[in-house]
C-alpha atoms as a PDB file:
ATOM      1  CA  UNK A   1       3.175  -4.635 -14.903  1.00  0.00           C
ATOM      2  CA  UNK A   2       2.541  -1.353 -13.371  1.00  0.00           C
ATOM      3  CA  UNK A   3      -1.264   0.013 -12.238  1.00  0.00           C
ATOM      4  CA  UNK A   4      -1.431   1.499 -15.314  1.00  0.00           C
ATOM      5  CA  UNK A   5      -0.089  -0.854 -18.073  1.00  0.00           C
ATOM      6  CA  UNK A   6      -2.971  -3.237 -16.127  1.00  0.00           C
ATOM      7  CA  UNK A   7      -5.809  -1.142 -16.221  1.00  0.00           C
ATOM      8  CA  UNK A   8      -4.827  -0.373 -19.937  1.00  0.00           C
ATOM      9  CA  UNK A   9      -5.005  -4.385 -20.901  1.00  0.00           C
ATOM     10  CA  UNK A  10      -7.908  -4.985 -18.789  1.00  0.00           C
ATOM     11  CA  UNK A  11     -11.907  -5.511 -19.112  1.00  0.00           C
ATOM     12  CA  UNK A  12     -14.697  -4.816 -16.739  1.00  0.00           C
ATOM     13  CA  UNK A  13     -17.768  -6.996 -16.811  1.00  0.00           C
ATOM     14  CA  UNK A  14     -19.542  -5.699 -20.054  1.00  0.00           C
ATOM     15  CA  UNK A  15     -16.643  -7.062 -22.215  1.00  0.00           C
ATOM     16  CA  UNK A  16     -17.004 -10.796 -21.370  1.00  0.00           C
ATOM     17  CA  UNK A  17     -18.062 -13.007 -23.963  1.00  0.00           C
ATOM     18  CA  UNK A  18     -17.603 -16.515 -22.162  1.00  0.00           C
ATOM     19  CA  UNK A  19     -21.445 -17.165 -20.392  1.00  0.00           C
ATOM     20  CA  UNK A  20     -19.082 -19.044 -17.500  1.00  0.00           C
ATOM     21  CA  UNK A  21     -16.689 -16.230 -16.835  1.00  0.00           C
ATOM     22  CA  UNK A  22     -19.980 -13.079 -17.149  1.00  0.00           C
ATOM     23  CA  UNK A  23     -21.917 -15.440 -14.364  1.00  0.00           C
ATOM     24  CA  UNK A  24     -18.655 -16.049 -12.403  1.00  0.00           C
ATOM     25  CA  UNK A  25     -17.935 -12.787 -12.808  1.00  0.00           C
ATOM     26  CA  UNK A  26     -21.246 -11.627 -11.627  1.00  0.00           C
ATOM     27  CA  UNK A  27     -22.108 -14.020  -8.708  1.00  0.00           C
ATOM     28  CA  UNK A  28     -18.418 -14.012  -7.355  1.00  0.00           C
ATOM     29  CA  UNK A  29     -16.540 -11.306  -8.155  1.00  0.00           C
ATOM     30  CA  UNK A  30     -18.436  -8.217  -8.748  1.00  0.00           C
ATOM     31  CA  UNK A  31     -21.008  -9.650  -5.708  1.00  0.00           C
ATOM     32  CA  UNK A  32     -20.625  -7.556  -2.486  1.00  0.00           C
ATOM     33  CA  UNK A  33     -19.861  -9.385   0.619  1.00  0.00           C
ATOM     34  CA  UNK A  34     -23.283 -10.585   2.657  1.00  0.00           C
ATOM     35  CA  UNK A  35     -24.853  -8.360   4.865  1.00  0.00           C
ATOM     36  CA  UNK A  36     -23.182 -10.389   7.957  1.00  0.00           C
ATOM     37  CA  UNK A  37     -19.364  -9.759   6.997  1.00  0.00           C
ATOM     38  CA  UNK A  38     -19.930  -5.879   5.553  1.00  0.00           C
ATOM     39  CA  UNK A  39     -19.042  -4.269   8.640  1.00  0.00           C
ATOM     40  CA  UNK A  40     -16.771  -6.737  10.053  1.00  0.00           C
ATOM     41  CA  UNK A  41     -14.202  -5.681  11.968  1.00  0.00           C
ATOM     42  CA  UNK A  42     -11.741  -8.229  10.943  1.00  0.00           C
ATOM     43  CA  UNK A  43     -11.946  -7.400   7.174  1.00  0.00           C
ATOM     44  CA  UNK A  44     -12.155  -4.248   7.436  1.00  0.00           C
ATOM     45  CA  UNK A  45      -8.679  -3.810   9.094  1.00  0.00           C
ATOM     46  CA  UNK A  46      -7.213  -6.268   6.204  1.00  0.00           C
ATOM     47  CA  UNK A  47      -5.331  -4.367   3.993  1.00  0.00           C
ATOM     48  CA  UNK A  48      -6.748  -3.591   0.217  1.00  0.00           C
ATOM     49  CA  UNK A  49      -5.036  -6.253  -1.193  1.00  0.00           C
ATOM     50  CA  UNK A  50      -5.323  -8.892   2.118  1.00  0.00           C
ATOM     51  CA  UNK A  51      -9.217  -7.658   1.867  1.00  0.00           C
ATOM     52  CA  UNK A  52      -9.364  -8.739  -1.690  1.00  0.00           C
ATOM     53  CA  UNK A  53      -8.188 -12.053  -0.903  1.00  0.00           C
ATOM     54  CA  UNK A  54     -10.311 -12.708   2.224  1.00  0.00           C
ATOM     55  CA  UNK A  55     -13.515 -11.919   0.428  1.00  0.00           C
ATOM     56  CA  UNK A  56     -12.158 -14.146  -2.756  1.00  0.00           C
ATOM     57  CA  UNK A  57     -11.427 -17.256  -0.418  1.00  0.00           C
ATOM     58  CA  UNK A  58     -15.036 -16.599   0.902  1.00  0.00           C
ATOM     59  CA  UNK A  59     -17.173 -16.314  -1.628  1.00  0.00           C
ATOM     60  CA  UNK A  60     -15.432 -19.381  -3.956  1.00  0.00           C
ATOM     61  CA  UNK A  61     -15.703 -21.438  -0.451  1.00  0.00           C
ATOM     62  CA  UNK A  62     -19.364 -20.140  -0.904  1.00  0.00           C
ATOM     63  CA  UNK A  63     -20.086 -20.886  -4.842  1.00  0.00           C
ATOM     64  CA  UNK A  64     -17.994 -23.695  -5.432  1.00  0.00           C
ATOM     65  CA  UNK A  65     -18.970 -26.010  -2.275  1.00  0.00           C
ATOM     66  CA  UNK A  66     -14.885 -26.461  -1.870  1.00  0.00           C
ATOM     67  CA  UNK A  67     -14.385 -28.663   1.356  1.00  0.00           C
ATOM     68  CA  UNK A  68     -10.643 -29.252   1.064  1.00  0.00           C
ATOM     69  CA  UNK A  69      -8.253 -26.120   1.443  1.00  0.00           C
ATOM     70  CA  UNK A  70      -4.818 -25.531   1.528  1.00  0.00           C
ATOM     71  CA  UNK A  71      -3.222 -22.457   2.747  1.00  0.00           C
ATOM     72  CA  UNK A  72       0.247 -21.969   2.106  1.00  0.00           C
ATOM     73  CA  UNK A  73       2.966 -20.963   5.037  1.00  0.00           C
ATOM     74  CA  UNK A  74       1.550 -19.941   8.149  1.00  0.00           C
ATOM     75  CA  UNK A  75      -0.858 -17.134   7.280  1.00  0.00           C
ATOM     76  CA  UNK A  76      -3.917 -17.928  10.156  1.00  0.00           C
ATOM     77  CA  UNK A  77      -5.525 -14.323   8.937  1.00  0.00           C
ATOM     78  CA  UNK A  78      -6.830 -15.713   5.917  1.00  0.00           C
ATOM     79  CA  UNK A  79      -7.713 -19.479   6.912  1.00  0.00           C
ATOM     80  CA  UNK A  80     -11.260 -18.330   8.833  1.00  0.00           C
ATOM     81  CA  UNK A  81     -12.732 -17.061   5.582  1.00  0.00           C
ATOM     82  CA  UNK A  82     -12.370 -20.461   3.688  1.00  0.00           C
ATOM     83  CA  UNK A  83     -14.424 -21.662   7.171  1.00  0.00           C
ATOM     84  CA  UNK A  84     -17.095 -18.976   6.705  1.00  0.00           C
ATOM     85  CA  UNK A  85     -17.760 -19.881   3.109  1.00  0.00           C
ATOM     86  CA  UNK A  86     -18.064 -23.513   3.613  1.00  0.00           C
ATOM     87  CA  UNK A  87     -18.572 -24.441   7.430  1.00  0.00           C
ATOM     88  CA  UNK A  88     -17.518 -28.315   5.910  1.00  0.00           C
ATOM     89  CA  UNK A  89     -13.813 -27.044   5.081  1.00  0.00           C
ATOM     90  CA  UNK A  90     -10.873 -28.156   6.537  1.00  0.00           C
ATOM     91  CA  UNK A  91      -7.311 -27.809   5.586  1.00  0.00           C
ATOM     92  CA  UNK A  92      -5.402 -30.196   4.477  1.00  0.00           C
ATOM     93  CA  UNK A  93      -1.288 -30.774   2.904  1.00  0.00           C
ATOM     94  CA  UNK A  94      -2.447 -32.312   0.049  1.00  0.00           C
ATOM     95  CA  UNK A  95      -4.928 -32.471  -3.112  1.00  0.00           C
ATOM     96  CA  UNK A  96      -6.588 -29.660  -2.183  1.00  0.00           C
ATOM     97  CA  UNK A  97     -10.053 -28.040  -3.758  1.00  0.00           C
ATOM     98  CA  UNK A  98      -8.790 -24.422  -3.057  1.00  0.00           C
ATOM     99  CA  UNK A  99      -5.228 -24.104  -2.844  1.00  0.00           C
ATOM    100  CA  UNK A 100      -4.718 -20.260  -1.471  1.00  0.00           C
ATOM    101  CA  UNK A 101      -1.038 -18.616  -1.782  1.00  0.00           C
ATOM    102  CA  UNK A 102      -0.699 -15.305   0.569  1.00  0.00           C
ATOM    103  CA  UNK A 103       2.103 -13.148  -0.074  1.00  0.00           C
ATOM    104  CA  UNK A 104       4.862 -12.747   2.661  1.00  0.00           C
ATOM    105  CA  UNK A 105       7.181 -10.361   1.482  1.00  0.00           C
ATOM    106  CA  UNK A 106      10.365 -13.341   2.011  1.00  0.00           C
ATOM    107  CA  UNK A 107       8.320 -16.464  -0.358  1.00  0.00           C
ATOM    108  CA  UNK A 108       8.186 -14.267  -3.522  1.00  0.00           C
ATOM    109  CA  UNK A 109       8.269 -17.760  -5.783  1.00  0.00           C
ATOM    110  CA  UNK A 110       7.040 -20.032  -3.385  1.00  0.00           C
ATOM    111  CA  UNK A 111       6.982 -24.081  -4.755  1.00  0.00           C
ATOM    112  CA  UNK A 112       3.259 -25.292  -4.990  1.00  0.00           C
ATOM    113  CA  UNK A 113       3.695 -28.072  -7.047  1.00  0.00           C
ATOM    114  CA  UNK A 114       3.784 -30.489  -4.045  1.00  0.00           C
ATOM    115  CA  UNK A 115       0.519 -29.505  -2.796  1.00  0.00           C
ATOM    116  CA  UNK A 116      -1.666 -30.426  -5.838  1.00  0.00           C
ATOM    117  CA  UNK A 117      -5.168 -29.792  -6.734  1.00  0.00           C
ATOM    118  CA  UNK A 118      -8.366 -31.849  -7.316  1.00  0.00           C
ATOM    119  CA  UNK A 119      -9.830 -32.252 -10.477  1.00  0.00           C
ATOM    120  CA  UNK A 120     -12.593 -28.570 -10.513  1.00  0.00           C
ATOM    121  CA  UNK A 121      -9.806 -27.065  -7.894  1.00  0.00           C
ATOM    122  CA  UNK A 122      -8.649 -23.602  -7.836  1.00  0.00           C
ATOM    123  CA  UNK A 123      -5.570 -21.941  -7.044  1.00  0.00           C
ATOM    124  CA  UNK A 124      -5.728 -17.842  -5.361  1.00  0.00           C
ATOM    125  CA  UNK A 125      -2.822 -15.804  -5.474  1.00  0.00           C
ATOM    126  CA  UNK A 126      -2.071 -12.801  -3.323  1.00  0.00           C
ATOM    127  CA  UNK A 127      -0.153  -9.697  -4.719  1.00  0.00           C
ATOM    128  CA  UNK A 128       0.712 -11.465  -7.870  1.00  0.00           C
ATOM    129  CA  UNK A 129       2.642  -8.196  -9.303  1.00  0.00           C
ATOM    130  CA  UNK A 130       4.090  -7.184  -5.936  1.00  0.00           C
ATOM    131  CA  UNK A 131       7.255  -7.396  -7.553  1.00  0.00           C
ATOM    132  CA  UNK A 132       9.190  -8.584 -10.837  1.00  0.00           C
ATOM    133  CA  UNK A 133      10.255 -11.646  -9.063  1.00  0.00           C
ATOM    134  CA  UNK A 134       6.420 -12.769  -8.001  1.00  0.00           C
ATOM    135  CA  UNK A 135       4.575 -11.502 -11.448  1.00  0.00           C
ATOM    136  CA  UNK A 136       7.393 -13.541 -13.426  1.00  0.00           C
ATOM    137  CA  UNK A 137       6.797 -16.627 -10.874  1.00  0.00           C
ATOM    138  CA  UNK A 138       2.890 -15.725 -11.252  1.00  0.00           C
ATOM    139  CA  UNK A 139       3.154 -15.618 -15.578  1.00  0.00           C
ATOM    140  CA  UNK A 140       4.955 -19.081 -15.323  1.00  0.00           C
ATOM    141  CA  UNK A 141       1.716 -20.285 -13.390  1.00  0.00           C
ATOM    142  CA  UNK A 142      -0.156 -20.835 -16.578  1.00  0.00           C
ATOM    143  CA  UNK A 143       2.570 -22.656 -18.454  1.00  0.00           C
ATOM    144  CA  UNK A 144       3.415 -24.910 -15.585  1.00  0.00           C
ATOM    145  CA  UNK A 145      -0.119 -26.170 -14.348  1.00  0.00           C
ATOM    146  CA  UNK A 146      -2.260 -25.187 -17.194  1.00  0.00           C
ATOM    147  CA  UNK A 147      -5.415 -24.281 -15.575  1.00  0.00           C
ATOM    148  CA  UNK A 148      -8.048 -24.093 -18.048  1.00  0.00           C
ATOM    149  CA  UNK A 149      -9.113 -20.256 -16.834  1.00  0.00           C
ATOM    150  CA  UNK A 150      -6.560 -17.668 -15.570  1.00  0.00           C
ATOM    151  CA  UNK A 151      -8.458 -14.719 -13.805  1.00  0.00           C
ATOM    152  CA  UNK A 152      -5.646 -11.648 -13.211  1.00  0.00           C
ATOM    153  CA  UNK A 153      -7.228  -8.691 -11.254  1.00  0.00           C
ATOM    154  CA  UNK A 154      -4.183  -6.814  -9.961  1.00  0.00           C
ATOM    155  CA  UNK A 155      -4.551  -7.867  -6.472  1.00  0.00           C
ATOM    156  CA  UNK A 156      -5.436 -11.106  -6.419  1.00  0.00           C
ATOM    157  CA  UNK A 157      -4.652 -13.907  -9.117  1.00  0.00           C
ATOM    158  CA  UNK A 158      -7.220 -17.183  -9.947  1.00  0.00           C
ATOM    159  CA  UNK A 159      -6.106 -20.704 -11.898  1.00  0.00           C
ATOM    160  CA  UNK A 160      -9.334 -22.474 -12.456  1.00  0.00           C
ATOM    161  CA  UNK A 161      -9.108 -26.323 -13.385  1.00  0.00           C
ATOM    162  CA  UNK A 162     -12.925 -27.036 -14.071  1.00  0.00           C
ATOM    163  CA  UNK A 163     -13.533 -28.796 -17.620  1.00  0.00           C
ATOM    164  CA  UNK A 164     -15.720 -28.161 -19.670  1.00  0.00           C
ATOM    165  CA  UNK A 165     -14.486 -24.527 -20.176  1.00  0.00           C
ATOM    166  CA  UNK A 166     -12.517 -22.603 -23.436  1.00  0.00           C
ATOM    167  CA  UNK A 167      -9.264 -22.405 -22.203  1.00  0.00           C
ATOM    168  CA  UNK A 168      -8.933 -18.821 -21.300  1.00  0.00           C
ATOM    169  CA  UNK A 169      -6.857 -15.788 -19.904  1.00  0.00           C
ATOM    170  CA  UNK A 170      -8.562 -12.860 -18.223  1.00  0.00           C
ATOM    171  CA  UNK A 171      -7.116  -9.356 -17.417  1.00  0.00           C
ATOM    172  CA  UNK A 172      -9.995  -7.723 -15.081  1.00  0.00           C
ATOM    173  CA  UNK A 173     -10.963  -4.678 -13.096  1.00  0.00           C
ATOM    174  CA  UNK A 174     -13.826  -4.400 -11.273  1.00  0.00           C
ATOM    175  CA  UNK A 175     -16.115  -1.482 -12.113  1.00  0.00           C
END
């Protein structure tokens, strides 16, 4: 899916219906970054979609509470944000709370099933339509784990296993 056929299929905040997803959508994704990470240096010289990503891992560290993270390959840029939302976390190979998937350029279909994730977890995906090969791998997501939320913005991909929740898919773009 191209930038266009994207922002074509997708909604912006006012066209939620699901009180969850409008307060997730609210508090976490359409939140700015706190004051102390707005001009940091670090971020700021993370690419757009490596940006997205680092604030994503932060503020669902943040929101959620998530102690247990798993970050896949050997991506240290990324692994200090899950620390800054939840001073608690540590990383760990298995049943993780937030299971985080950067894009490399070489994994484009990388095999996550081994990691698992706890009951409430979450999975983030980088670059999720990078390529044909990753947005096919990325589509199968859903069939294969079936998260009970599927949050697409372009960028950055989220599986959300809480219960409780309508199963639903969600194409967004923020405003």
């Amino acid at each position: 899916m191209n930038r266009l056929e994207y922002w074509l299929k997708s909604w912006t905040g006012h066209n939620l219906h699901s009180p969850w997803m409008f307060r997730f959508y609210n508090d976490v994704l359409a939140s700015g970054m706190p004051e102390e990470y707005r001009g940091n240096r670090e971020l700021r010289e993370a690419g757009r979609g490596r940006r997205a990503t680092a604030e994503l891992i932060y503020k669902t560290m943040n929101y959620f509470g998530y102690e247990r993270v798993t970050v896949m390959g050997t991506d240290a840029q990324l692994r200090p944000w899950a620390q800054r939302g939840n001073a608690r976390a540590v990383f760990v190979e298995r049943e993780a709370d937030l299971l985080v998937v950067p894009y490399s350029g070489e994994d484009k279909q990388p095999q996550i099933r081994q990691v698992g994730i706890r009951k409430g977890g979450m999975i983030i995906v980088e670059r999720p339509h990078s390529d044909r090969l990753r947005e096919v791998w990325w589509n199968g997501l859903y069939d294969e784990f079936l998260p009970v939320v599927s949050v697409d913005m372009y960028d950055v991909g989220m599986l959300i296993f809480r219960e409780g929740l309508h199963p639903q898919k969600f194409i967004l773009r923020q405003e």
